[in-house]
ModelCIF file with pLDDT and N, C-alpha, C, O atoms, coordinates in Angstrom:
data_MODEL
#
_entry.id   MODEL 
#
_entity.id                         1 
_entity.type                       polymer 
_entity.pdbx_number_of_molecules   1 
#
_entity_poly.entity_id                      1 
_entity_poly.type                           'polypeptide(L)' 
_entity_poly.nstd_linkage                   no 
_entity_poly.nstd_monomer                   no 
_entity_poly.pdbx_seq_one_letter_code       
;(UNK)(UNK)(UNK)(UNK)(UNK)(UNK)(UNK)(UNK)(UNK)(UNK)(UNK)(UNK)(UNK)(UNK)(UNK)(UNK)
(UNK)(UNK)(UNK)(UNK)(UNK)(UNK)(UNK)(UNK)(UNK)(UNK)(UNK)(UNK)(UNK)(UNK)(UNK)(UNK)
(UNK)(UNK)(UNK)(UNK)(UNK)(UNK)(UNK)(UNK)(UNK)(UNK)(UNK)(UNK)(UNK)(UNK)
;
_entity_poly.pdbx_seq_one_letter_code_can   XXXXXXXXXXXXXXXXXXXXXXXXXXXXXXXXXXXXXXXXXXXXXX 
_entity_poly.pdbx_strand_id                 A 
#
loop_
_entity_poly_seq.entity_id 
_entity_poly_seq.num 
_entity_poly_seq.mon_id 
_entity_poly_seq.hetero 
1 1  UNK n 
1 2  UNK n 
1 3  UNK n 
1 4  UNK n 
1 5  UNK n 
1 6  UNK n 
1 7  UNK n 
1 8  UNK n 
1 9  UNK n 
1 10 UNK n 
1 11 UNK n 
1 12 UNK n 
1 13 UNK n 
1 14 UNK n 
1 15 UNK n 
1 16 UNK n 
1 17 UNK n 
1 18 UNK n 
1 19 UNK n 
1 20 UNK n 
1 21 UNK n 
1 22 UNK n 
1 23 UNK n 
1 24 UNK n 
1 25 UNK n 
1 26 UNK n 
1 27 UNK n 
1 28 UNK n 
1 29 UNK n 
1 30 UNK n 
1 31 UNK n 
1 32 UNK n 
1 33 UNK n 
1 34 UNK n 
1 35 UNK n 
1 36 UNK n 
1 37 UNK n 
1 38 UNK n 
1 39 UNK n 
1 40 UNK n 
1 41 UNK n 
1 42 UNK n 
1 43 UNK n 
1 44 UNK n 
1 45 UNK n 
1 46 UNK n 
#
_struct_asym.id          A 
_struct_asym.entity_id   1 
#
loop_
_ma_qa_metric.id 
_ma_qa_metric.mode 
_ma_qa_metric.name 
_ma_qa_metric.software_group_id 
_ma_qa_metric.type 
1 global pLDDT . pLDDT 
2 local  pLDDT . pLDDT 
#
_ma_qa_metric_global.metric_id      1 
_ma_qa_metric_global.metric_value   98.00 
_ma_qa_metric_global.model_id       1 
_ma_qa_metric_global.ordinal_id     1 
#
loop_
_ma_qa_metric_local.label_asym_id 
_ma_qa_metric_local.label_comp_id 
_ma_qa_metric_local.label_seq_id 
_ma_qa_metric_local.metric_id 
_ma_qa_metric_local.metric_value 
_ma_qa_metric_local.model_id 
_ma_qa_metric_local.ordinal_id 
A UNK 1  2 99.00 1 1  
A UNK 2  2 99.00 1 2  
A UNK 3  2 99.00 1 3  
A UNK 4  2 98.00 1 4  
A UNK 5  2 98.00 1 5  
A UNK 6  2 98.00 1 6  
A UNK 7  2 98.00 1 7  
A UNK 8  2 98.00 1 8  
A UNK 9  2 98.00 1 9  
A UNK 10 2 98.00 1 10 
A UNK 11 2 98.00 1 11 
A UNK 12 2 98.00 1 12 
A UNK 13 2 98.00 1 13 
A UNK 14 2 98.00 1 14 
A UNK 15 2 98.00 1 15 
A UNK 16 2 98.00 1 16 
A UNK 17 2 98.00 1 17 
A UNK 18 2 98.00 1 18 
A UNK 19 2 98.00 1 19 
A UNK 20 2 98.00 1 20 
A UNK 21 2 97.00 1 21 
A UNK 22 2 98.00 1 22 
A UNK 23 2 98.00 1 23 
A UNK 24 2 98.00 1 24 
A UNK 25 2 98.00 1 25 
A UNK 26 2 97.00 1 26 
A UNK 27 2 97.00 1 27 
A UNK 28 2 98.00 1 28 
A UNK 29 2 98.00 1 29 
A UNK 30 2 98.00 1 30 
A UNK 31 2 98.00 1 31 
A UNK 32 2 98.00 1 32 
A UNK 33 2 98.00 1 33 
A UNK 34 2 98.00 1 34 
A UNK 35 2 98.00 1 35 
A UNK 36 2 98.00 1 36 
A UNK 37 2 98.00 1 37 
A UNK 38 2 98.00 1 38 
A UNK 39 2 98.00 1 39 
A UNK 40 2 98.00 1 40 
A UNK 41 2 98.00 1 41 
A UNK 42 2 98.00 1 42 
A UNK 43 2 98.00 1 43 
A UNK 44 2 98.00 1 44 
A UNK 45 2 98.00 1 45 
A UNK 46 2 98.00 1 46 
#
loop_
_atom_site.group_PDB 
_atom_site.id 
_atom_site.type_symbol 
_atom_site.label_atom_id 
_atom_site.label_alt_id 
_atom_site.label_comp_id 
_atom_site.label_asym_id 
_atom_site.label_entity_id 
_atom_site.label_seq_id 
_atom_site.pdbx_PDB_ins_code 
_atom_site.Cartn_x 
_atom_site.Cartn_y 
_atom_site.Cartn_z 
_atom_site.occupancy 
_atom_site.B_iso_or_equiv 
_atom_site.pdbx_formal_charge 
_atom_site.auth_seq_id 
_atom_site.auth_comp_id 
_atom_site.auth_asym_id 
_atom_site.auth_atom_id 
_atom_site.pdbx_PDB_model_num 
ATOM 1   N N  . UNK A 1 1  ? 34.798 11.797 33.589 1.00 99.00 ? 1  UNK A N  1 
ATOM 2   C CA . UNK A 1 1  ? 35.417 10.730 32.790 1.00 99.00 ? 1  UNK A CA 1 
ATOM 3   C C  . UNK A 1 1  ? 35.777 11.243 31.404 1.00 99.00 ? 1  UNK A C  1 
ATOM 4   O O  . UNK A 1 1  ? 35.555 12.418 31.110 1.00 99.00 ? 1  UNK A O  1 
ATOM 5   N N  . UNK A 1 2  ? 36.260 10.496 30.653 1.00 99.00 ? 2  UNK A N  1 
ATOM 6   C CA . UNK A 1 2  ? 37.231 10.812 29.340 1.00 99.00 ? 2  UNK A CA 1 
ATOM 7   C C  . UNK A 1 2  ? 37.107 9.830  28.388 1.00 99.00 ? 2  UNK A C  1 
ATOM 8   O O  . UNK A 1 2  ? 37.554 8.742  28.751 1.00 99.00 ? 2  UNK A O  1 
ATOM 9   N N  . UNK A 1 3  ? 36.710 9.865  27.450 1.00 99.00 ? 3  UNK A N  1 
ATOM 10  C CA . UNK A 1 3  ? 37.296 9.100  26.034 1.00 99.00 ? 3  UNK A CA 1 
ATOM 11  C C  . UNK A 1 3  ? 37.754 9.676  25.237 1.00 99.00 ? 3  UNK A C  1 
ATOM 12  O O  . UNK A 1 3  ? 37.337 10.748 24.798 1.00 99.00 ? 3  UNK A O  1 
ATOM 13  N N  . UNK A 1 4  ? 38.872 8.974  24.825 1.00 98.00 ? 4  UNK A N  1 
ATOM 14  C CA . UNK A 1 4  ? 40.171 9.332  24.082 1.00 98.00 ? 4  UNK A CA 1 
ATOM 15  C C  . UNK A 1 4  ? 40.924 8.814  23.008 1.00 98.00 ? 4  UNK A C  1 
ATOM 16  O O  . UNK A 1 4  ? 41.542 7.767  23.200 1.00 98.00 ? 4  UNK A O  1 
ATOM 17  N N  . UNK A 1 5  ? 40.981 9.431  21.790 1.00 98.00 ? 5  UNK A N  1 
ATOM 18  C CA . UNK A 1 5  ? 41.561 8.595  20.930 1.00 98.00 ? 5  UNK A CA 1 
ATOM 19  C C  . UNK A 1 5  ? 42.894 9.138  20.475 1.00 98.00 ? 5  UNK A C  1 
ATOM 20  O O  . UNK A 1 5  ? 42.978 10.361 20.580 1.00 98.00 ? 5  UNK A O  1 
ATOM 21  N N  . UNK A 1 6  ? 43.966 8.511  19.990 1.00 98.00 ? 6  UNK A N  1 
ATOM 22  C CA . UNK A 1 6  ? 45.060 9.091  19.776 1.00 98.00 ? 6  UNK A CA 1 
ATOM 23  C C  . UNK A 1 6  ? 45.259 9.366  18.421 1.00 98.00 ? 6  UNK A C  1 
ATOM 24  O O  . UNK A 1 6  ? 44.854 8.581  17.563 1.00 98.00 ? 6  UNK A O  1 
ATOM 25  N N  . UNK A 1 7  ? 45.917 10.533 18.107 1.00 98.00 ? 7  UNK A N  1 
ATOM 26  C CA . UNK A 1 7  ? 46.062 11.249 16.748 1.00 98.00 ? 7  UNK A CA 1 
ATOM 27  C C  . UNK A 1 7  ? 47.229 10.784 16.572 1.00 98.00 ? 7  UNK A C  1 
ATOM 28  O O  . UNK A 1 7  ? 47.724 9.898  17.268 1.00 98.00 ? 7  UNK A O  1 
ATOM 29  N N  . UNK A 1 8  ? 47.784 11.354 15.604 1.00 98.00 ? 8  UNK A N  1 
ATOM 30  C CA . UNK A 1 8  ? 49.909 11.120 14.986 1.00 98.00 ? 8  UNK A CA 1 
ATOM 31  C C  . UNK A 1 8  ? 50.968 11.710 16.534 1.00 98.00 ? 8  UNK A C  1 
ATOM 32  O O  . UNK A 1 8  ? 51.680 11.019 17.262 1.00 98.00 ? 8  UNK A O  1 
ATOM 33  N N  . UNK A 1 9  ? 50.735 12.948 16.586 1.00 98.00 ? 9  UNK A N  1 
ATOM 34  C CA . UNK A 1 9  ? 51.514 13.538 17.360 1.00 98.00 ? 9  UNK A CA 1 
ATOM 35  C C  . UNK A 1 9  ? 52.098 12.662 18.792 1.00 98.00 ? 9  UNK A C  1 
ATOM 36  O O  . UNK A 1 9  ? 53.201 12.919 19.275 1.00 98.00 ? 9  UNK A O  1 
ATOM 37  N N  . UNK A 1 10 ? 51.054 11.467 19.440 1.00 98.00 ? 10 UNK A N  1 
ATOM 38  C CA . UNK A 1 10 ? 51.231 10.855 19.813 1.00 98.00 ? 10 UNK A CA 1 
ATOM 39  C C  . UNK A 1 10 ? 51.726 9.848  19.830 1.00 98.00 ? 10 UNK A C  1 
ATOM 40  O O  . UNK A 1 10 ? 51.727 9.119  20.822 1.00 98.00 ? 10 UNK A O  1 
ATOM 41  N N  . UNK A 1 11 ? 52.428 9.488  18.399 1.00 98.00 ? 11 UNK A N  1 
ATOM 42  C CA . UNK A 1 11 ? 53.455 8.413  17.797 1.00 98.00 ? 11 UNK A CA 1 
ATOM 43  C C  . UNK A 1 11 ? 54.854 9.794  17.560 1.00 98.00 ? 11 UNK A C  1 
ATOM 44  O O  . UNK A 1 11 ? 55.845 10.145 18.200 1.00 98.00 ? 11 UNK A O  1 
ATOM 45  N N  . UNK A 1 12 ? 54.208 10.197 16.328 1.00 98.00 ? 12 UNK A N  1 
ATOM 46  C CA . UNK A 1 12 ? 54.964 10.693 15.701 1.00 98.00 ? 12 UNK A CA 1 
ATOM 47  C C  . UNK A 1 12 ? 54.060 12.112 14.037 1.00 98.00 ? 12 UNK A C  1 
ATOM 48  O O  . UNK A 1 12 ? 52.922 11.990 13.583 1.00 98.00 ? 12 UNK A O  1 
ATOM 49  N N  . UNK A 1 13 ? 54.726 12.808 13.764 1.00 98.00 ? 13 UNK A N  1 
ATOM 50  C CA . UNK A 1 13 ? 53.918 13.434 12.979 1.00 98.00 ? 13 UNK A CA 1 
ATOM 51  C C  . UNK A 1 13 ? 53.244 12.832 11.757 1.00 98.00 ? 13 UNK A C  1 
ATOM 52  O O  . UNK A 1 13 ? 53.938 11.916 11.314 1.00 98.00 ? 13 UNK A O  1 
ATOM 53  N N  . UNK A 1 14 ? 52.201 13.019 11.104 1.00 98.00 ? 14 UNK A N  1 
ATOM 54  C CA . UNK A 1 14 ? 51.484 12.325 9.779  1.00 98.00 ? 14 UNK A CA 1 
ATOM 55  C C  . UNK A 1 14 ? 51.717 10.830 10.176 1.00 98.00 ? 14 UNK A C  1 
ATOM 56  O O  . UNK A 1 14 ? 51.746 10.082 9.199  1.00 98.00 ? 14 UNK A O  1 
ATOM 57  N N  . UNK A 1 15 ? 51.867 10.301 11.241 1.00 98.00 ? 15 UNK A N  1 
ATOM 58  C CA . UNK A 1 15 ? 51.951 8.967  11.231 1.00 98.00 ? 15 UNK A CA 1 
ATOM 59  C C  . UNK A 1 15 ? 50.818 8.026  10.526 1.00 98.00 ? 15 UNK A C  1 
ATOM 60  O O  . UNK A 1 15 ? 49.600 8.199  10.552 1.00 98.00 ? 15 UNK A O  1 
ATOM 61  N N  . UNK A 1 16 ? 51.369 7.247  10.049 1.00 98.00 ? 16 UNK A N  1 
ATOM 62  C CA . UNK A 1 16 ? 50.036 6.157  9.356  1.00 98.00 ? 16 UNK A CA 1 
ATOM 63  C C  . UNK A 1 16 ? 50.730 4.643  9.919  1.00 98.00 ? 16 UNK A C  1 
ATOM 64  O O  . UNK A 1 16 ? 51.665 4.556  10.714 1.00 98.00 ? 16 UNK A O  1 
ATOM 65  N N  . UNK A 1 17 ? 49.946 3.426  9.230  1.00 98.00 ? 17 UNK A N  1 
ATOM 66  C CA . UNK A 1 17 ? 50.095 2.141  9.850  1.00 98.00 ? 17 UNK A CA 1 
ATOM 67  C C  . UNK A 1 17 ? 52.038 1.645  10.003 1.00 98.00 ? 17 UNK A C  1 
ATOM 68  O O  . UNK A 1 17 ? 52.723 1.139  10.892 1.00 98.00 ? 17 UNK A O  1 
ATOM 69  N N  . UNK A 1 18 ? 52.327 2.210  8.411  1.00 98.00 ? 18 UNK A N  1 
ATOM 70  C CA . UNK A 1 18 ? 53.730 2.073  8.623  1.00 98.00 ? 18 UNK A CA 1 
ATOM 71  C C  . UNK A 1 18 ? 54.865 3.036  8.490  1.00 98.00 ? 18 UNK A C  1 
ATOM 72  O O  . UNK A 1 18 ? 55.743 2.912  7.636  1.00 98.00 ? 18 UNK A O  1 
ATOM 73  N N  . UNK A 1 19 ? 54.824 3.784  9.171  1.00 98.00 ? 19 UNK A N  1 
ATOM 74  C CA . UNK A 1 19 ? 55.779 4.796  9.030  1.00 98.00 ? 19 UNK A CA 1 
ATOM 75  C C  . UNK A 1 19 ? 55.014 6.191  9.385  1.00 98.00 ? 19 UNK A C  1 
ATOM 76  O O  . UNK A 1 19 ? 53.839 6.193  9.753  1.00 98.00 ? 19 UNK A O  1 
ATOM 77  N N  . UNK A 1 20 ? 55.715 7.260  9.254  1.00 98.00 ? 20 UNK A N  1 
ATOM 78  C CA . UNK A 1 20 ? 55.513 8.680  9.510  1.00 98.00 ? 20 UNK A CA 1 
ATOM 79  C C  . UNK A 1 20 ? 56.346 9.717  9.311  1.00 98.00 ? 20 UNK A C  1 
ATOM 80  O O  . UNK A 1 20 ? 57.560 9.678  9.509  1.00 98.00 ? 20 UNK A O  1 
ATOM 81  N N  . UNK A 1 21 ? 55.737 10.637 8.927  1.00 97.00 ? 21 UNK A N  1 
ATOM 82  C CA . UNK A 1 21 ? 56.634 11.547 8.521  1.00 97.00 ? 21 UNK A CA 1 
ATOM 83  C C  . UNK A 1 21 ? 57.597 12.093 9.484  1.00 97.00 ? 21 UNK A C  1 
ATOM 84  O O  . UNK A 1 21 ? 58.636 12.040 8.827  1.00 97.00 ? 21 UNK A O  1 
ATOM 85  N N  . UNK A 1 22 ? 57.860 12.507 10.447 1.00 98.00 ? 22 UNK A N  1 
ATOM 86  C CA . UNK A 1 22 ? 58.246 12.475 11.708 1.00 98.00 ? 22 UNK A CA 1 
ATOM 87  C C  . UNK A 1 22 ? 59.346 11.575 12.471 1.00 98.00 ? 22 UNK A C  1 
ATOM 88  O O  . UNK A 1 22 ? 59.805 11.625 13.612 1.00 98.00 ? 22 UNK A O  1 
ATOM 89  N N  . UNK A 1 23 ? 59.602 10.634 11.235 1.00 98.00 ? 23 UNK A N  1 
ATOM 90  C CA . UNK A 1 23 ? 60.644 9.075  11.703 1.00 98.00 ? 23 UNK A CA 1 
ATOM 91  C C  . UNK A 1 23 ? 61.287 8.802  10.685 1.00 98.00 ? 23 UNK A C  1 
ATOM 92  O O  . UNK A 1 23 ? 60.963 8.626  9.511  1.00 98.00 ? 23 UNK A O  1 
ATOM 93  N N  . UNK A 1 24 ? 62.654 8.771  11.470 1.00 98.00 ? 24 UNK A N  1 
ATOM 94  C CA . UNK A 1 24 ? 63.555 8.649  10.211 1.00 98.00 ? 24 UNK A CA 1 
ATOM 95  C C  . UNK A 1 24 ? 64.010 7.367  10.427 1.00 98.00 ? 24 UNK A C  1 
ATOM 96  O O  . UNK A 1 24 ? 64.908 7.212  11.254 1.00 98.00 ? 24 UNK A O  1 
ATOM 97  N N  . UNK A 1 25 ? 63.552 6.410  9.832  1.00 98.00 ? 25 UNK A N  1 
ATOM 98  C CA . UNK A 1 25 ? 64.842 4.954  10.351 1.00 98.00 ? 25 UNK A CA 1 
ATOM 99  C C  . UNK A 1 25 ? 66.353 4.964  10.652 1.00 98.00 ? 25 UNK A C  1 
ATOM 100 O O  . UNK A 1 25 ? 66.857 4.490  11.670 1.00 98.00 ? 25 UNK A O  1 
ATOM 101 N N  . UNK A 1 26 ? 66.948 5.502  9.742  1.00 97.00 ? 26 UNK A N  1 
ATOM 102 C CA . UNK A 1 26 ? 68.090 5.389  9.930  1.00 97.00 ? 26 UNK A CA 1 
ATOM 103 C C  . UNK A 1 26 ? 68.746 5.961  10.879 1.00 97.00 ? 26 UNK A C  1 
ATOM 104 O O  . UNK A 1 26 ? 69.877 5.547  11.131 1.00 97.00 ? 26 UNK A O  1 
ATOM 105 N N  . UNK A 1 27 ? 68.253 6.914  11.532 1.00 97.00 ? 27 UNK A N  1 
ATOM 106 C CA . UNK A 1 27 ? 68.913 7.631  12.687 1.00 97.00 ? 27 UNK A CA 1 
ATOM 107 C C  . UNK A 1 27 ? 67.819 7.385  14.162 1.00 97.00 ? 27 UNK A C  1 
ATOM 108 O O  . UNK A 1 27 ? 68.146 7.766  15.286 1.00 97.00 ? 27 UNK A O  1 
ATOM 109 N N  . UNK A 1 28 ? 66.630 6.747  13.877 1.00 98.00 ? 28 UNK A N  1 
ATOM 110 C CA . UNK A 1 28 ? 65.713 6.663  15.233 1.00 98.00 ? 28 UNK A CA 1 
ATOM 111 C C  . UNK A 1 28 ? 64.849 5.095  14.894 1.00 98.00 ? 28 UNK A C  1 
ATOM 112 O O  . UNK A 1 28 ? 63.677 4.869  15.197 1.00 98.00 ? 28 UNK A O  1 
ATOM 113 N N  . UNK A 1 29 ? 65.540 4.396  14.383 1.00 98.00 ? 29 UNK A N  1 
ATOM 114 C CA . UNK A 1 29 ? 64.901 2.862  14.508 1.00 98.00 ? 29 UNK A CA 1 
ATOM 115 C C  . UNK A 1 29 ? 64.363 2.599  14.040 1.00 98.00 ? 29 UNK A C  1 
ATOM 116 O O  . UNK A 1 29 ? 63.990 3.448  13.231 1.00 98.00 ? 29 UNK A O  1 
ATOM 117 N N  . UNK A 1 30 ? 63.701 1.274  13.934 1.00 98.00 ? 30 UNK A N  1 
ATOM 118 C CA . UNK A 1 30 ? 62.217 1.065  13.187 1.00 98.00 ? 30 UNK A CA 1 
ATOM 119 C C  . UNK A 1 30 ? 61.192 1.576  13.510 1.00 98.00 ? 30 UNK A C  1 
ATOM 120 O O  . UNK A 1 30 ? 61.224 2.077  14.634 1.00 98.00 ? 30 UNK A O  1 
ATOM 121 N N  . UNK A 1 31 ? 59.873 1.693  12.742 1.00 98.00 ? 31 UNK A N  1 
ATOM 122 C CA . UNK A 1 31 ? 59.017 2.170  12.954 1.00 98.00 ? 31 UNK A CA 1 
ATOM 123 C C  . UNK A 1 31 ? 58.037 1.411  13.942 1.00 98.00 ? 31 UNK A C  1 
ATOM 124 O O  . UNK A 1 31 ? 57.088 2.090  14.335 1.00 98.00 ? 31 UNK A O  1 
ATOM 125 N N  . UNK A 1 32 ? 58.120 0.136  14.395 1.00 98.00 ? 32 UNK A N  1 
ATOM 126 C CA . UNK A 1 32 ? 57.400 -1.107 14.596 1.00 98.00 ? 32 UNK A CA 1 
ATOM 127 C C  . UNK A 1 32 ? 57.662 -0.419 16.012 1.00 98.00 ? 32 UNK A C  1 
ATOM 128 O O  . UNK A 1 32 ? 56.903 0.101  16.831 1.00 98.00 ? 32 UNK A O  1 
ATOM 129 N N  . UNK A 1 33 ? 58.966 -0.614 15.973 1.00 98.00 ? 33 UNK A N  1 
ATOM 130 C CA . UNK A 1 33 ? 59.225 -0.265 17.784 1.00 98.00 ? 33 UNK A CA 1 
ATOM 131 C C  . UNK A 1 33 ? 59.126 1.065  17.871 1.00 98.00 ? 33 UNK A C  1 
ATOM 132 O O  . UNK A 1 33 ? 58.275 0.680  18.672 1.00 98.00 ? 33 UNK A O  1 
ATOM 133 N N  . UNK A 1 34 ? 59.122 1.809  17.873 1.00 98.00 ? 34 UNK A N  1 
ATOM 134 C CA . UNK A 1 34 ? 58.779 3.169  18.010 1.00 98.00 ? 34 UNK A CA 1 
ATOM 135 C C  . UNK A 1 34 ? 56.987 3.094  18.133 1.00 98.00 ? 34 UNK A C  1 
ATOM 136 O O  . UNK A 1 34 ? 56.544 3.697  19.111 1.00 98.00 ? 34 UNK A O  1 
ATOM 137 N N  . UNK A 1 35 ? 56.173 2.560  17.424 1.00 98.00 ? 35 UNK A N  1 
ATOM 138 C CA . UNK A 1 35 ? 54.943 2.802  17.303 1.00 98.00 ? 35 UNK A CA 1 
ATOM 139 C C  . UNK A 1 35 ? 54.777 1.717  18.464 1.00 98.00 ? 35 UNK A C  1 
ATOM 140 O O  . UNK A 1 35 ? 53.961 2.070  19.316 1.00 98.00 ? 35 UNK A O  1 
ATOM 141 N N  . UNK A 1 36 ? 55.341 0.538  18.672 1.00 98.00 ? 36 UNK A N  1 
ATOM 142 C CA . UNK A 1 36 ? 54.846 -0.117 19.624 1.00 98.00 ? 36 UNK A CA 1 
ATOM 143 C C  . UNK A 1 36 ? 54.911 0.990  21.474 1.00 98.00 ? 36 UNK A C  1 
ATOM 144 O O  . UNK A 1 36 ? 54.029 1.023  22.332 1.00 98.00 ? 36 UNK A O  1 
ATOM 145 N N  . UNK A 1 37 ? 56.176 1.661  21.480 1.00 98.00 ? 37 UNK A N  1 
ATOM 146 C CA . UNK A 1 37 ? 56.014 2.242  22.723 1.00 98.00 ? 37 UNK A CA 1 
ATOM 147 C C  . UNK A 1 37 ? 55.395 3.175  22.626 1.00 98.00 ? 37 UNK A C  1 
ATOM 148 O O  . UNK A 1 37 ? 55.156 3.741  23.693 1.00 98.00 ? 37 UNK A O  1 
ATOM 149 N N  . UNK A 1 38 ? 54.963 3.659  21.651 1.00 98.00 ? 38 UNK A N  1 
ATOM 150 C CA . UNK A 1 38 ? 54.135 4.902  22.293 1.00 98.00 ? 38 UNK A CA 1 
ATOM 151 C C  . UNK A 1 38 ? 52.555 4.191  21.954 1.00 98.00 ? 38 UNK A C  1 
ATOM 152 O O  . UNK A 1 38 ? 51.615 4.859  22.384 1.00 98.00 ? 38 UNK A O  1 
ATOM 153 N N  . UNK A 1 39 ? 52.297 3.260  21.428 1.00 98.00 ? 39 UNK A N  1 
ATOM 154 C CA . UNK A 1 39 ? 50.770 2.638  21.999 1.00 98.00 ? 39 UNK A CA 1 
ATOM 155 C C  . UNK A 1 39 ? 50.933 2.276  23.929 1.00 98.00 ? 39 UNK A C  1 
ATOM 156 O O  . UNK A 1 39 ? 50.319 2.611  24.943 1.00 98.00 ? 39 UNK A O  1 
ATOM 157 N N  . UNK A 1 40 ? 51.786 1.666  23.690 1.00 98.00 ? 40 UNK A N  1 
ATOM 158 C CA . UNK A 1 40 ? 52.188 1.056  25.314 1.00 98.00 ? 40 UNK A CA 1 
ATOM 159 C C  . UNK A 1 40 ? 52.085 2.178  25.913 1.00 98.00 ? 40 UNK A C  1 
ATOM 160 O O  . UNK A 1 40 ? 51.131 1.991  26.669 1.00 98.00 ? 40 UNK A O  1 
ATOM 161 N N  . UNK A 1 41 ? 52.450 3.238  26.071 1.00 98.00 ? 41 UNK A N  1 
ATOM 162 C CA . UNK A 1 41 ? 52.254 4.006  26.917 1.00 98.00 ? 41 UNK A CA 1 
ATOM 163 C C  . UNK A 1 41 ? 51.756 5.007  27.333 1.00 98.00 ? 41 UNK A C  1 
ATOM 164 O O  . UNK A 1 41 ? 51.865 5.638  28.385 1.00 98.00 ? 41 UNK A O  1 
ATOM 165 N N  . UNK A 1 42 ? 50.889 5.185  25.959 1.00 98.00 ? 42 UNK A N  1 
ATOM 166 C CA . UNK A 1 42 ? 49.322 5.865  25.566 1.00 98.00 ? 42 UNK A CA 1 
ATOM 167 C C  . UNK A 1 42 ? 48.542 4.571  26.287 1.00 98.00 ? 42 UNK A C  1 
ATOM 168 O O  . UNK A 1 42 ? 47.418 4.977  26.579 1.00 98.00 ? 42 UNK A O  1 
ATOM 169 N N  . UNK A 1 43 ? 48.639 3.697  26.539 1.00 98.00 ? 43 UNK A N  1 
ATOM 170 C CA . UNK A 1 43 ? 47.854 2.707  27.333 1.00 98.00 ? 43 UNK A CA 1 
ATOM 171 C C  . UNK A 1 43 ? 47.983 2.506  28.622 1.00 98.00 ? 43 UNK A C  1 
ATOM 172 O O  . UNK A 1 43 ? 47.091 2.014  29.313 1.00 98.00 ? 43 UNK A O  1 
ATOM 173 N N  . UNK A 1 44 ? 49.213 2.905  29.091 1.00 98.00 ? 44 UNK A N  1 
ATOM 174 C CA . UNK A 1 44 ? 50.046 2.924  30.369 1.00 98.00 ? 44 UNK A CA 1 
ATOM 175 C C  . UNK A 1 44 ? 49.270 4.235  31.224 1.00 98.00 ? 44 UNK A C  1 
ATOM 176 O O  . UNK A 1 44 ? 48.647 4.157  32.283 1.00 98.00 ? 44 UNK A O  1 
ATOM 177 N N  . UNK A 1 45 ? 49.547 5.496  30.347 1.00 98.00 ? 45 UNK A N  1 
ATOM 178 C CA . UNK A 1 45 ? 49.155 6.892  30.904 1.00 98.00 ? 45 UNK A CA 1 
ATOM 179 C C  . UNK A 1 45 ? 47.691 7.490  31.067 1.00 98.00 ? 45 UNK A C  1 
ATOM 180 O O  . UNK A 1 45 ? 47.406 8.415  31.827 1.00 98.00 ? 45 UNK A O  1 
ATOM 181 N N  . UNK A 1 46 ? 46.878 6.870  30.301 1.00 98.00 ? 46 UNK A N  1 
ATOM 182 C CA . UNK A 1 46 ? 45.778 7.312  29.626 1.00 98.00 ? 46 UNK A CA 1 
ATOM 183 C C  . UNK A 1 46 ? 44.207 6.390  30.241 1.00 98.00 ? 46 UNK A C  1 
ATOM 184 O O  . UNK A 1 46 ? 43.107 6.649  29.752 1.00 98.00 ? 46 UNK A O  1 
#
């Protein structure tokens, strides 16, 4: 078995609650939705 917690790299780089270094809005969206799918599917996969 496994417990697992997720770091940035799994959003995005230096990620914090709002934003990350790694995300540019203007060319890849908000940060909300971006952080929402990769929880979803760090929850999906994992």
């Amino acid at each position: 078995p496994m417990i697992s917690v997720w770091d940035d790299h799994e959003s995005a780089n230096d990620s914090w609650k709002e934003g990350a270094q790694n995300h540019q809005p203007e060319t890849e969206g908000e940060w909300e939705v971006r952080k929402a799918a990769a929880k979803r599917v760090y929850r999906e996969w994992m």
